[in-house]
Protein backbone atom coordinates (compact mmCIF):
# COMPACT_ATOMS: atom_id res chain seq x y z
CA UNK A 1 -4.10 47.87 -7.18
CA UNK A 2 -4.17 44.05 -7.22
CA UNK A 3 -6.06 43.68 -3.41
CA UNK A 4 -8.87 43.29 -1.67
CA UNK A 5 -7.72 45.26 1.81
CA UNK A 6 -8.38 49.45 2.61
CA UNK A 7 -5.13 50.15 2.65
CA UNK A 8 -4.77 51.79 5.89
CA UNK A 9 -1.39 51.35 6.38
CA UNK A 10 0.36 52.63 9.50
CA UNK A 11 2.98 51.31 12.09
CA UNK A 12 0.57 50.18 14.20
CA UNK A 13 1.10 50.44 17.91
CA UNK A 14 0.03 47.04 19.98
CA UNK A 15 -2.53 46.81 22.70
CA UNK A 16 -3.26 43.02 22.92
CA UNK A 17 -4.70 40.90 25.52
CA UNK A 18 -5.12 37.15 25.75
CA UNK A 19 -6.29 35.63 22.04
CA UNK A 20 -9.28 34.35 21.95
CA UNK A 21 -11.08 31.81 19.27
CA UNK A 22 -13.69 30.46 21.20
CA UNK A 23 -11.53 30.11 24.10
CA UNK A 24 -8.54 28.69 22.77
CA UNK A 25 -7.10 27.63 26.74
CA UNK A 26 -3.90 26.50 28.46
CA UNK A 27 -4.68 22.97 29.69
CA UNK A 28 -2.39 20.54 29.80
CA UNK A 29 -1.80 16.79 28.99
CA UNK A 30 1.75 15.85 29.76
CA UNK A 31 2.34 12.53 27.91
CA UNK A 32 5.07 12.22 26.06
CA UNK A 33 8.80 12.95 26.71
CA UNK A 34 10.55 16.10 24.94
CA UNK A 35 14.30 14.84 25.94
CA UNK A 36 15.09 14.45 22.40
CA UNK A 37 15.35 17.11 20.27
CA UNK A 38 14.02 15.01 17.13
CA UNK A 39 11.60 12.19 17.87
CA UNK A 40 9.60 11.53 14.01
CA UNK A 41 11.97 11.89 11.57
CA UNK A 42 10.80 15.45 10.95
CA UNK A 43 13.07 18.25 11.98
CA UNK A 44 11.08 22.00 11.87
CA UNK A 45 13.77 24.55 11.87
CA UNK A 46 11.42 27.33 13.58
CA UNK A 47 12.21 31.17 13.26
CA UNK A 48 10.67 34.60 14.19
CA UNK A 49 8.26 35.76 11.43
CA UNK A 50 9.01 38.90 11.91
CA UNK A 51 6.27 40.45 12.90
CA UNK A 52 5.86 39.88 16.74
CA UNK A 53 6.00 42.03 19.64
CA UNK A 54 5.56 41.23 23.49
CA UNK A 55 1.89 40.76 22.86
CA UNK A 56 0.01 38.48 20.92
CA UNK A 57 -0.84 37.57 17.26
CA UNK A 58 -2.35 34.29 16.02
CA UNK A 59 -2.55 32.95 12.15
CA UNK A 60 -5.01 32.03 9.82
CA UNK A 61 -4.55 31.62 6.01
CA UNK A 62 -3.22 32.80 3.20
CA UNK A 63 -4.71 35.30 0.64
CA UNK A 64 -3.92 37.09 -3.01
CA UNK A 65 0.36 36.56 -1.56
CA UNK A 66 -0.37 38.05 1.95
CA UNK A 67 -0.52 35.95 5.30
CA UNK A 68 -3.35 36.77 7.35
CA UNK A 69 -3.16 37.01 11.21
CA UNK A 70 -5.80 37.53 14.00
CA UNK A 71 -4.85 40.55 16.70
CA UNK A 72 -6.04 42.78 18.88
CA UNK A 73 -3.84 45.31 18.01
CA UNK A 74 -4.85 49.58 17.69
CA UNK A 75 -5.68 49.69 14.71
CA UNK A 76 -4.86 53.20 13.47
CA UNK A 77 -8.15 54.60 12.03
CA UNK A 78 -10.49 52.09 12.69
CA UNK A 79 -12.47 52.22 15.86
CA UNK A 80 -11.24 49.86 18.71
CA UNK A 81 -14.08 47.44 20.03
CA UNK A 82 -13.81 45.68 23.39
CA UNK A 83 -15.52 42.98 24.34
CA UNK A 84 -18.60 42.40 27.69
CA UNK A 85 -15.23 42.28 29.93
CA UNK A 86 -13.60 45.12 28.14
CA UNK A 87 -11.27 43.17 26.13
CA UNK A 88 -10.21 44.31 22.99
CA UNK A 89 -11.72 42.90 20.30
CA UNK A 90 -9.47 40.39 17.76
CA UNK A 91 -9.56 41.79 14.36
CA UNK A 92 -8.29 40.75 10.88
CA UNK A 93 -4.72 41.53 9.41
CA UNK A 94 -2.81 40.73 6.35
CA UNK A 95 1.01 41.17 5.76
CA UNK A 96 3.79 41.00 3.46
CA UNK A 97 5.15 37.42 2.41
CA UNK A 98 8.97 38.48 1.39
CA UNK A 99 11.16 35.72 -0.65
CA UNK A 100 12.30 34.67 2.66
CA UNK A 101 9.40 33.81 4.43
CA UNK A 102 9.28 37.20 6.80
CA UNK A 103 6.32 38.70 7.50
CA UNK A 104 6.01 43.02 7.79
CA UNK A 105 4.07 45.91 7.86
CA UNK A 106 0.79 44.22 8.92
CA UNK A 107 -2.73 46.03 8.20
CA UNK A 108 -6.37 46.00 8.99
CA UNK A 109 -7.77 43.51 5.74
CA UNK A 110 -10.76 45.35 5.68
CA UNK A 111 -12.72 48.11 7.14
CA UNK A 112 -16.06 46.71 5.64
CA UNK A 113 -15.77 43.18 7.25
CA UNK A 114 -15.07 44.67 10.72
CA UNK A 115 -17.43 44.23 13.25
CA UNK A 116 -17.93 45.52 16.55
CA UNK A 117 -17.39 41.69 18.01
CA UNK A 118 -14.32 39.40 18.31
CA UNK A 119 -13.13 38.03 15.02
CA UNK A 120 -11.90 34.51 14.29
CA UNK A 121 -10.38 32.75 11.58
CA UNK A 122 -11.16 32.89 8.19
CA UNK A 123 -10.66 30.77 4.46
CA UNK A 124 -11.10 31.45 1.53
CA UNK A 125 -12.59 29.15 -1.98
CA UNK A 126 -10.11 27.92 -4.20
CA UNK A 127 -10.84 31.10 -6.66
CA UNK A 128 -10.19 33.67 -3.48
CA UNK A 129 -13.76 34.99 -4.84
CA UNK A 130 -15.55 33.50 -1.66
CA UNK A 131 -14.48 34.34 1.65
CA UNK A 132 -15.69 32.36 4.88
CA UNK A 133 -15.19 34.58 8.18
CA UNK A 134 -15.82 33.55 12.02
CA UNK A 135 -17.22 36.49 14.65
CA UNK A 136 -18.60 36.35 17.92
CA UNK A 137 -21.61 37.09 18.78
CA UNK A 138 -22.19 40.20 20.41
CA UNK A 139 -24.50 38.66 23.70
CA UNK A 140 -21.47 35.52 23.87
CA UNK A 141 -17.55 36.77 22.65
CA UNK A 142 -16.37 33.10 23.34
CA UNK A 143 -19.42 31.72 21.03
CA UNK A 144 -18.72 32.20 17.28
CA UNK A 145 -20.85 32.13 13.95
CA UNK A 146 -19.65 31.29 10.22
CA UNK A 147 -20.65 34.09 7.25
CA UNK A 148 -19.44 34.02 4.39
CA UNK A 149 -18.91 36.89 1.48
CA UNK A 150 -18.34 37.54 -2.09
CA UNK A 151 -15.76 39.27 -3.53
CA UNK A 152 -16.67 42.30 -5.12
CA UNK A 153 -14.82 42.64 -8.98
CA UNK A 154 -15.97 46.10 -9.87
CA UNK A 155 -14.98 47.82 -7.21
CA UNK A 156 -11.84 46.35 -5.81
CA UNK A 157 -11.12 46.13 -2.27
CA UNK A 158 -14.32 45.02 -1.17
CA UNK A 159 -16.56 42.14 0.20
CA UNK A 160 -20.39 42.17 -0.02
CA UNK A 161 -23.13 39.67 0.39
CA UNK A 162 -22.40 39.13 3.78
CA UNK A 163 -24.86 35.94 4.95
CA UNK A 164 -24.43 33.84 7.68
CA UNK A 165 -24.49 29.98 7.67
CA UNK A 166 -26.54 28.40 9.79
CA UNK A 167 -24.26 25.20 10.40
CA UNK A 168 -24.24 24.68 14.60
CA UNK A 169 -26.96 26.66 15.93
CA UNK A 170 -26.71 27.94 19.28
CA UNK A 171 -23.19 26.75 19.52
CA UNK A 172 -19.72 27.66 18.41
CA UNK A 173 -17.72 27.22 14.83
CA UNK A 174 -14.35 28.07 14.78
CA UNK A 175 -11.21 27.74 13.03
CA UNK A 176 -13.03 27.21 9.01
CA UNK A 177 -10.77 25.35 6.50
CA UNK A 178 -11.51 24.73 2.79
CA UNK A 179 -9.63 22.41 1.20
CA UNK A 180 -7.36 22.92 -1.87
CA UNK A 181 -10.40 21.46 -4.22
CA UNK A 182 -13.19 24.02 -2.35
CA UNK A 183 -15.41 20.91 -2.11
CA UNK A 184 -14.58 20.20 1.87
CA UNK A 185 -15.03 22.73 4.57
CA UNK A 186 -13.02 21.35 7.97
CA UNK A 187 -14.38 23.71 10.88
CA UNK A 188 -14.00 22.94 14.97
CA UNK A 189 -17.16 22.99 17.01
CA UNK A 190 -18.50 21.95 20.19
CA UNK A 191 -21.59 21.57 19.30
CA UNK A 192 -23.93 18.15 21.06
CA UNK A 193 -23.01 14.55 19.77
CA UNK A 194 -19.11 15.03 19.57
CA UNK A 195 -16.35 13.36 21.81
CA UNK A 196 -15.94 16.34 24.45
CA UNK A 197 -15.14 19.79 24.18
CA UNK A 198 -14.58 21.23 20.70
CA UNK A 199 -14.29 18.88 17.59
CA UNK A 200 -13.08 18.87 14.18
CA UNK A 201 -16.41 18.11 11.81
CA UNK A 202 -16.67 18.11 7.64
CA UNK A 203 -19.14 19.48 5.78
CA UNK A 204 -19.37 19.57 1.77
CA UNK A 205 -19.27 23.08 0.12
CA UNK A 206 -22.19 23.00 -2.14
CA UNK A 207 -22.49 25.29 -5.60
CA UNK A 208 -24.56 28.24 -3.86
CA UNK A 209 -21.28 27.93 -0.94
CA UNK A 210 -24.24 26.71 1.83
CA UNK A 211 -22.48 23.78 3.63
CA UNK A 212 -23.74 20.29 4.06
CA UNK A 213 -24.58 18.34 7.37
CA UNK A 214 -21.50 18.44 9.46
CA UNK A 215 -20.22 14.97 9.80
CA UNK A 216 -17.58 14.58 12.66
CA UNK A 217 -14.16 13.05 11.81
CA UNK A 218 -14.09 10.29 14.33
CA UNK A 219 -11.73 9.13 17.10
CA UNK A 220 -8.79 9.33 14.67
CA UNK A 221 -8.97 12.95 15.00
CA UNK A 222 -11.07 13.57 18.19
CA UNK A 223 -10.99 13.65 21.87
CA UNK A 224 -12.41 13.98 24.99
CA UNK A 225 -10.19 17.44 25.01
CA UNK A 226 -10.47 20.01 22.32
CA UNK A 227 -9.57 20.01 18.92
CA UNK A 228 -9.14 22.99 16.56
CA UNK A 229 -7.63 24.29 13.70
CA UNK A 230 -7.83 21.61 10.84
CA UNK A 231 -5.84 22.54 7.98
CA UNK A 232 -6.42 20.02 4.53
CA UNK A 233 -2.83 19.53 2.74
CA UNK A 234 -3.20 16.95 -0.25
CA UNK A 235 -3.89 13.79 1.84
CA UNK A 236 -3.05 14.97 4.99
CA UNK A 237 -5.05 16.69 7.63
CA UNK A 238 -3.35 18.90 10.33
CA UNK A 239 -4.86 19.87 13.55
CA UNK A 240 -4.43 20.97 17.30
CA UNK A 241 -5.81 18.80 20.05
CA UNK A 242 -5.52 18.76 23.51
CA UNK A 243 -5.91 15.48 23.74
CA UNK A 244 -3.96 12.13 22.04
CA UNK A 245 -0.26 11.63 22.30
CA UNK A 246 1.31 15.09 23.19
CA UNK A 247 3.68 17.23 25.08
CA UNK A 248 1.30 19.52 26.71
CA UNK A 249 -1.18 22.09 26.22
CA UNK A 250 -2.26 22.20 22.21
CA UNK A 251 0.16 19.83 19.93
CA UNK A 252 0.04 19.81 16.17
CA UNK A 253 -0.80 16.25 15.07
CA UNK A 254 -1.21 14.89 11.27
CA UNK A 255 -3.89 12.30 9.81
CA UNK A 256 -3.85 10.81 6.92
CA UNK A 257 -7.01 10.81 4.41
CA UNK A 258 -7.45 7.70 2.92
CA UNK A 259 -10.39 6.20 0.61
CA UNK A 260 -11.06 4.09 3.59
CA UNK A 261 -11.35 6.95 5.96
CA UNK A 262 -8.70 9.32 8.37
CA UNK A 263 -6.22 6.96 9.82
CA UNK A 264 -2.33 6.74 11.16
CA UNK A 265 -2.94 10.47 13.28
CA UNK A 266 0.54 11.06 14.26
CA UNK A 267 2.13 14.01 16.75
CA UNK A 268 4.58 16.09 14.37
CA UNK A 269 7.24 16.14 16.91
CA UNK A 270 8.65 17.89 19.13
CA UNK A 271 11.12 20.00 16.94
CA UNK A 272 7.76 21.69 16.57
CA UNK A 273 5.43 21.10 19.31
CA UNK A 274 6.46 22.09 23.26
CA UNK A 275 4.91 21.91 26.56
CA UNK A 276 3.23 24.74 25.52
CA UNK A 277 0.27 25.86 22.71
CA UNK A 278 1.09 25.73 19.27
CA UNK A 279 -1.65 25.90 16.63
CA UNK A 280 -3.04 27.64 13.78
CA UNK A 281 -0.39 25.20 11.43
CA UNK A 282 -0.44 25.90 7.48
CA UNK A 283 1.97 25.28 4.40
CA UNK A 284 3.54 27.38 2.46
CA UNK A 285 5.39 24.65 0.03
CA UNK A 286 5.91 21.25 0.99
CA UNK A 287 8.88 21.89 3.02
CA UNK A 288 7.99 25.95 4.39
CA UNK A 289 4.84 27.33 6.74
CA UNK A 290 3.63 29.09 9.51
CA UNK A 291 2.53 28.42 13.16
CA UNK A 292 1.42 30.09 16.47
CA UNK A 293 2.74 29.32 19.76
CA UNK A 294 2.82 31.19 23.23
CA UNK A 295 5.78 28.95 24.01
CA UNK A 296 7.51 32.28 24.59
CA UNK A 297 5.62 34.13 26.02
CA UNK A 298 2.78 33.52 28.71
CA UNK A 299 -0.21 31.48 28.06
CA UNK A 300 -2.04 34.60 26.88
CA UNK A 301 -0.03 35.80 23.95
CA UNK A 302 0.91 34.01 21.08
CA UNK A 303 3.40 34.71 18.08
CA UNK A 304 3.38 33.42 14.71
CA UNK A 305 6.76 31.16 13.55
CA UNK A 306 7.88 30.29 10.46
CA UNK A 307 9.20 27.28 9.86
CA UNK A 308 11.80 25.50 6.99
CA UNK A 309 11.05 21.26 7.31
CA UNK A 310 13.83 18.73 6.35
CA UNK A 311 13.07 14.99 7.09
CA UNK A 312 15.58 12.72 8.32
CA UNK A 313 16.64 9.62 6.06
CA UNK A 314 15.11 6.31 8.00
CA UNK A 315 15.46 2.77 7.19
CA UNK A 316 13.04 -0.20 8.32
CA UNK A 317 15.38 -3.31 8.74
CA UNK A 318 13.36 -6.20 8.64
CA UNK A 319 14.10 -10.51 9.32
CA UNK A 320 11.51 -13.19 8.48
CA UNK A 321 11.64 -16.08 10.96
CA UNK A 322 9.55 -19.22 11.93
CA UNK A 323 7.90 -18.14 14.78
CA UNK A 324 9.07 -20.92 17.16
CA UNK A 325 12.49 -21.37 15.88
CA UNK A 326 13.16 -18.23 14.84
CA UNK A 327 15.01 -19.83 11.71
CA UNK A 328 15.82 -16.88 9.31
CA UNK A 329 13.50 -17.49 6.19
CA UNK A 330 15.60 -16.66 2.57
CA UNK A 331 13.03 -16.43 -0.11
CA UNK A 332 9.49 -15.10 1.91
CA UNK A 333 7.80 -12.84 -0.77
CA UNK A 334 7.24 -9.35 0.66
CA UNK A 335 4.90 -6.65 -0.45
CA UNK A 336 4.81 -3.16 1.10
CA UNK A 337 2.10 -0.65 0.91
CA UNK A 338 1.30 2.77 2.99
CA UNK A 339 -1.72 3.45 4.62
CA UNK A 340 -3.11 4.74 1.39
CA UNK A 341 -2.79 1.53 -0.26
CA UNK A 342 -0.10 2.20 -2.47
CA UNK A 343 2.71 -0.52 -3.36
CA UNK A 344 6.00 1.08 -2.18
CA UNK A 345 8.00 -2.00 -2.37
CA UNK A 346 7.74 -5.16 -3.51
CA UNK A 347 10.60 -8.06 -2.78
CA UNK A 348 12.23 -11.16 -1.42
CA UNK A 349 14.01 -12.19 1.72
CA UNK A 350 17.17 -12.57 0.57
CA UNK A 351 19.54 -15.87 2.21
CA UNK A 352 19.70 -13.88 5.69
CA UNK A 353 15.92 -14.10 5.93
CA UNK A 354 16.14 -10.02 5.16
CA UNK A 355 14.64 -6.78 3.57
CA UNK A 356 15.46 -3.12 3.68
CA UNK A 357 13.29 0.13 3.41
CA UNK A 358 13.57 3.50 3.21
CA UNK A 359 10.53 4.85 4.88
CA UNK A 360 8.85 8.02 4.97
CA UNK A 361 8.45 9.94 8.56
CA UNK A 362 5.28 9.76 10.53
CA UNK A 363 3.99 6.99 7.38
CA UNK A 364 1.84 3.49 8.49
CA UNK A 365 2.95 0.47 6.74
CA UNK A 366 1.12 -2.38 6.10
CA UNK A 367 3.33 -5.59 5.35
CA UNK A 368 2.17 -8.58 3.52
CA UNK A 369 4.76 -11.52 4.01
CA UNK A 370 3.98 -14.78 1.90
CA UNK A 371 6.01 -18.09 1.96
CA UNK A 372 5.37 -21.46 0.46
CA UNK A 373 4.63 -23.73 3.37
CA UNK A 374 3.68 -20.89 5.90
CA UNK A 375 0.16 -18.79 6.65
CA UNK A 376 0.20 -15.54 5.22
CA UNK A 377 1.47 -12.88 7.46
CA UNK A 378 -0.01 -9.05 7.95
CA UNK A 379 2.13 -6.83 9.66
CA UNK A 380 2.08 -3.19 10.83
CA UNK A 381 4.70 -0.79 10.84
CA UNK A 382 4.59 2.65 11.77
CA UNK A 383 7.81 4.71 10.99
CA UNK A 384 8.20 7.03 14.48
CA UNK A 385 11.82 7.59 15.20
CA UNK A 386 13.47 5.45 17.81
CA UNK A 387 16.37 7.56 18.37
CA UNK A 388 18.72 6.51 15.52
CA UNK A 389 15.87 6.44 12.55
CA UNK A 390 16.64 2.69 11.87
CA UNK A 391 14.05 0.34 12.52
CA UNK A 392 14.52 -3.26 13.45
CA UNK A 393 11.55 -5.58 13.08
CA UNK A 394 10.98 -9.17 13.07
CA UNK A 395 8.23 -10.76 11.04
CA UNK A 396 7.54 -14.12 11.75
CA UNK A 397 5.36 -16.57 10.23
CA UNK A 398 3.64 -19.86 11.08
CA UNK A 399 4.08 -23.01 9.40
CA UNK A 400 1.15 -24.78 7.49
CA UNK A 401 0.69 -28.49 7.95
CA UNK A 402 1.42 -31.07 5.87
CA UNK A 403 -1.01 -32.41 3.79
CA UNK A 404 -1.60 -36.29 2.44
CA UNK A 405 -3.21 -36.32 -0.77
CA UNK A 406 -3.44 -39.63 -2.28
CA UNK A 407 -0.32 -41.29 -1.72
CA UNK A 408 2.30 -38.66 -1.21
CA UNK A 409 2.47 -36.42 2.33
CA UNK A 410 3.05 -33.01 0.40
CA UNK A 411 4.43 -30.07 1.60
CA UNK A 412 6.69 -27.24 0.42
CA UNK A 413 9.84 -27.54 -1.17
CA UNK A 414 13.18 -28.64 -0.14
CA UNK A 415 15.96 -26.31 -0.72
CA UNK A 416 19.54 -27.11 -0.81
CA UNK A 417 22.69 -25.04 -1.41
CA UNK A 418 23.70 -25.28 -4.88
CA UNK A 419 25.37 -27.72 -6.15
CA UNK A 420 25.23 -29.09 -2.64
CA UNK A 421 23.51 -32.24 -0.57
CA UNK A 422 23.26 -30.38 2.30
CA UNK A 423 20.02 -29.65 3.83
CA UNK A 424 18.92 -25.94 4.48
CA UNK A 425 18.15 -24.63 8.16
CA UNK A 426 14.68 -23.62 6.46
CA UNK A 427 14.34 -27.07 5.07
CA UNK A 428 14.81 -28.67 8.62
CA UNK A 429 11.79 -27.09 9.51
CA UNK A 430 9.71 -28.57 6.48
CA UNK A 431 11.32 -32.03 6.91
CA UNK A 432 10.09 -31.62 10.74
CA UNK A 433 6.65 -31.99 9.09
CA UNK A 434 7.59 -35.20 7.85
CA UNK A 435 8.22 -36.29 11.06
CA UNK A 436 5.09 -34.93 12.87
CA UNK A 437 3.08 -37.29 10.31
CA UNK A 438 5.03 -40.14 10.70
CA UNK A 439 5.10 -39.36 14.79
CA UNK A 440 0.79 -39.49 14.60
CA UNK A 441 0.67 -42.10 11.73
CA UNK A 442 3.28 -45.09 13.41
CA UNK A 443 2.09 -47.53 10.95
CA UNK A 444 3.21 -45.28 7.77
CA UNK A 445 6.22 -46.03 5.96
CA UNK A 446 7.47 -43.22 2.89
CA UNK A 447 9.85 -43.53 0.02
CA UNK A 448 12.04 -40.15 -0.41
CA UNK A 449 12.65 -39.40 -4.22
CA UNK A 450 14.93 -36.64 -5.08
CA UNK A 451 15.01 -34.89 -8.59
CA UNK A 452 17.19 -32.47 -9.86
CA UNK A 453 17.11 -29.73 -12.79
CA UNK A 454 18.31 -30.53 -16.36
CA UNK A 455 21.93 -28.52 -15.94
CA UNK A 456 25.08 -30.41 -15.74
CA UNK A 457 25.28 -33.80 -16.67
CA UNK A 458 23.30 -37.13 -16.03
CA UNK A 459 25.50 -38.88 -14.38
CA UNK A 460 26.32 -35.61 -12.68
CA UNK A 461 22.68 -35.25 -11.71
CA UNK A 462 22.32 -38.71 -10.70
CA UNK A 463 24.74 -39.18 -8.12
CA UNK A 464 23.49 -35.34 -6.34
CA UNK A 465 19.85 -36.44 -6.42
CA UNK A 466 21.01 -39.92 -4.61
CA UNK A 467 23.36 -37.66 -2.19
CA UNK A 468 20.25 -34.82 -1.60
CA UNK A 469 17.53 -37.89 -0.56
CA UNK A 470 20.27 -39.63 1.51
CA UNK A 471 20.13 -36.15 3.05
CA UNK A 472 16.65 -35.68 3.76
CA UNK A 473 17.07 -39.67 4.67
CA UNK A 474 19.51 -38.91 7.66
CA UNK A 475 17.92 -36.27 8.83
CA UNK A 476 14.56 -37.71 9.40
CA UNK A 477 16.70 -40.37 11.14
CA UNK A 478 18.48 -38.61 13.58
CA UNK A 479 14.94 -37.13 14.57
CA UNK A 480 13.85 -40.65 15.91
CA UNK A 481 12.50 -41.98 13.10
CA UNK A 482 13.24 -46.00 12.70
CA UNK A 483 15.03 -46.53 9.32
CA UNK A 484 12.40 -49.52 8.67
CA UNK A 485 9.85 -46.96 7.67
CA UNK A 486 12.35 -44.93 5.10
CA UNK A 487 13.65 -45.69 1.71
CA UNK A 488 15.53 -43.53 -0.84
CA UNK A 489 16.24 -43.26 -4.05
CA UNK A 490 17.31 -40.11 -6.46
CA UNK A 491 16.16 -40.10 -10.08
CA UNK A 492 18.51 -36.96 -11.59
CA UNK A 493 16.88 -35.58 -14.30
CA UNK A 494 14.78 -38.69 -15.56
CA UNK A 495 11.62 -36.89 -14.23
CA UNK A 496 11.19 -33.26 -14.75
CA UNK A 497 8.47 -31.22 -14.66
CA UNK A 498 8.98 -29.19 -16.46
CA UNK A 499 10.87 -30.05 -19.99
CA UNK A 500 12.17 -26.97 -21.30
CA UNK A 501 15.95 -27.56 -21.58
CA UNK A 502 18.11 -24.95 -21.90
CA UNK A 503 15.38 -21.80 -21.55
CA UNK A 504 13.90 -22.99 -17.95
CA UNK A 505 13.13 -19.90 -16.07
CA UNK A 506 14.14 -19.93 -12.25
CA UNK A 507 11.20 -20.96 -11.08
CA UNK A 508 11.05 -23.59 -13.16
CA UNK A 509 14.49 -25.26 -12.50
CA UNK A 510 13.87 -24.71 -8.70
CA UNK A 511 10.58 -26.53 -9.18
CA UNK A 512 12.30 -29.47 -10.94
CA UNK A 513 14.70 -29.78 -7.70
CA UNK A 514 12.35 -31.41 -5.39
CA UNK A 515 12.15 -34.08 -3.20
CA UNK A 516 8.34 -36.03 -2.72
CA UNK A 517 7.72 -38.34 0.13
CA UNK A 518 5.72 -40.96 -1.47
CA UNK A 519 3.22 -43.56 1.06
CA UNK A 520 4.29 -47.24 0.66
């Protein structure tokens, strides 16, 4: 038979007390508001696994198609351990996996990795050759140590080459993790130099399986509560902490893993996540898992959930506006990436000063906004559900001054409606440079000249260029400025920029219509 358990299998009758990883406890930090029955976007559809009773069970991982759990339970015809206090001892099950995600008939995973302390969690390397275990020590059940052990081919069904790592001595590791590549091994720990109480650490899995100097993941993930259970799912990182944003007791949170380092930590939601304890988090497929919560029961016995995810379709609805006016800005170049740097969308204001997004739940935005005549603007946006999953953001940017460089005060381009002489609300606010040069510079006198694109006729072109710097002209005018100091004059086509007849490209007709304020 394809496993690596002693088949001992019995209905197994349940003696459980509390569960206990390195005491895994029932504090509470009541910060956010669970009056909402979706609040990220994600919506976990929980159910029984099928495999819980009034007492307690707590998952771990998955191995060769079972699901592994931690219990105390009898355990048929292996001895039953109890602890200094006369606890029973948590020991190691697997179970059935059925097509719908139900759990049954689970059994002791084996008789040869049983000790006589508590036993924690437990993961496996990529190849399910190398299994890395968690016990107590036999002086200290709420202080654990790591082994690991190899596989055995030749005679199936059992584990040898037990060693333990030395990793935190004379302190606890719980909760191991390898991720899906076997080169990162995520473990909790409370050992000296963290943020408080237990906290998630990294260590590299070298070729012999040892396991480099634990680094600890930072304030993104830590904090001055405990933190436990990582779980390593493509670029994501799961965990339970005590502390951060969260409903109570131990939330399930998400990070993201980025070259840069773990950012954008996010609570799941509270479809998932209760006043209560949930941990011990892992996916099945992108969309299925498992968890443990006590939110049923009391805080000493847990049950293990499985869960189906759907994610709810959300929309970022953002304007571009001068910051002072808050004139809608048609045209602003926008450029959208997530946190891990990759370009989801890249676009233009359109006429309304607007741009639409679908976003991804629980993802951090960054937002690059660019407009000629304006400072560049980097924005944040983090898509957490506001009720309706539509997001309404304003982006707004700051002009750049004018600039006089030889005899012309240049700025950006003036726009006009096509075919039209009328000047655009966003062109106000570049003609209002204009004025603030003319305002400091009293003795300065300009000469408006307005130029047109090579379509239509000459004539045609002629008579809009006059009507478009007659335009500007009157504006600048009713703004206070003494007609004395203007002149105007529109040239058509007579001076283009750009000569390329009939195969201009948009950006090179809308470069040919411009006005230039030239210094008498």
């Amino acid at each position: 038979m394809r496993t690596t358990v002693l088949l001992f299998i019995t209905f197994l009758t349940f003696s459980l007390t509390a569960f206990s990883q390195g005491g895994l406890n029932t504090r509470t930090n009541k910060v956010l508001a669970v009056n909402k029955t979706e609040t990220t976007g994600l919506n976990f559809i929980t159910h029984d696994s099928g495999i819980n009773t009034e007492l307690s069970e707590v998952g771990s991982t998955f191995f060769m198609g079972k699901y592994l759990i931690l219990s105390n339970k009898k355990r048929g015809f292996a001895k039953v351990t109890v602890d200094q206090f006369n606890n029973p001892n948590n020991n190691l099950f697997c179970a059935n996996i059925d097509k719908h995600g139900n759990l049954s008939y689970p059994i002791i995973f084996s008789r040869l990795l049983d000790s006589e302390t508590n036993e924690g969690s437990v993961t496996f390397s990529p190849d399910e050759k190398t299994m890395y275990l968690t016990r107590a020590k036999s002086e200290n059940p709420n202080q654990f140590e790591l082994y690991k052990s190899t596989l055995d081919l030749e005679i199936k069904g059992y584990w040898k080459d037990l060693q333990k790592i030395t990793i935190a001595e004379g302190y606890s590791v719980e909760t191991p993790s390898m991720n899906a590549e076997g080169n990162k091994m995520y473990f909790a720990s409370d050992m000296p130099g963290g943020f408080g109480g237990f906290d998630i650490y990294v260590s590299d899995v070298l070729t012999d399986g040892s396991l480099s100097t634990p680094v600890n993941l930072g304030a993104t993930v830590n904090s001055s509560k405990d933190e436990k259970f990582p779980y390593a799912s493509g670029r994501y990182l799961y965990f339970s902490s005590e502390g951060h944003e969260n409903y109570g007791g131990y939330d399930i949170f998400r990070a993201s893993m980025t070259e840069n380092g773990i950012a954008n930590r996010a609570n799941i939601g509270n479809t998932l996540n209760t006043h209560n304890d949930e941990v011990a988090f892992i996916l099945s497929s992108p969309t299925k898992g498992y968890f443990s919560s006590n939110k049923n029961s009391n805080k000493e016995d847990y049950n293990v959930y499985k869960f189906e995810l759907t994610k709810l379709a959300q929309n970022l609805n953002a304007t571009v506006v001068e910051v002072n006016s808050k004139t809608a800005l048609p045209n602003a170049a926008v450029v959208i990436k997530n946190e891990f740097g990759e370009v989801v969308k890249q676009t233009t204001s359109n006429e309304h000063g607007r741009i639409t997004l679908a976003v991804e739940p629980l993802t951090q935005y960054s937002i690059v906004t660019q407009k000629e005549g304006y400072n560049v603007k980097e924005s944040i946006f983090k898509a957490w559900s506001n009720g309706n999953n539509n997001y309404n953001e304003v982006i707004t940017l700051n002009q750049t001054k004018a600039e006089i460089i030889d005899n012309a005060i240049v700025i950006e381009n003036i726009y006009f409606d096509f075919n039209k002489a009328t000047v655009k609300k966003e062109s106000e606010l570049s003609l209002n440079k204009i004025i603030e040069v003319l305002t400091n510079k009293p003795e300065m006198k300009i000469t408006i000249n307005a130029h047109t694109d090579a379509k239509g006729s000459d004539a045609y072109n002629m008579n809009l260029s006059d009507k478009r710097a007659k335009a500007a002209y009157d504006y600048l005018v009713k703004k206070g400025i003494a007609k004395d100091r203007l002149e105007f004059k529109g040239f058509g086509e007579s001076q283009l920029k750009f000569n390329c007849g009939n195969n201009c490209t948009a950006d090179e007709d809308a470069k040919n219509r411009r006005i230039e304020f030239l210094i008498k």
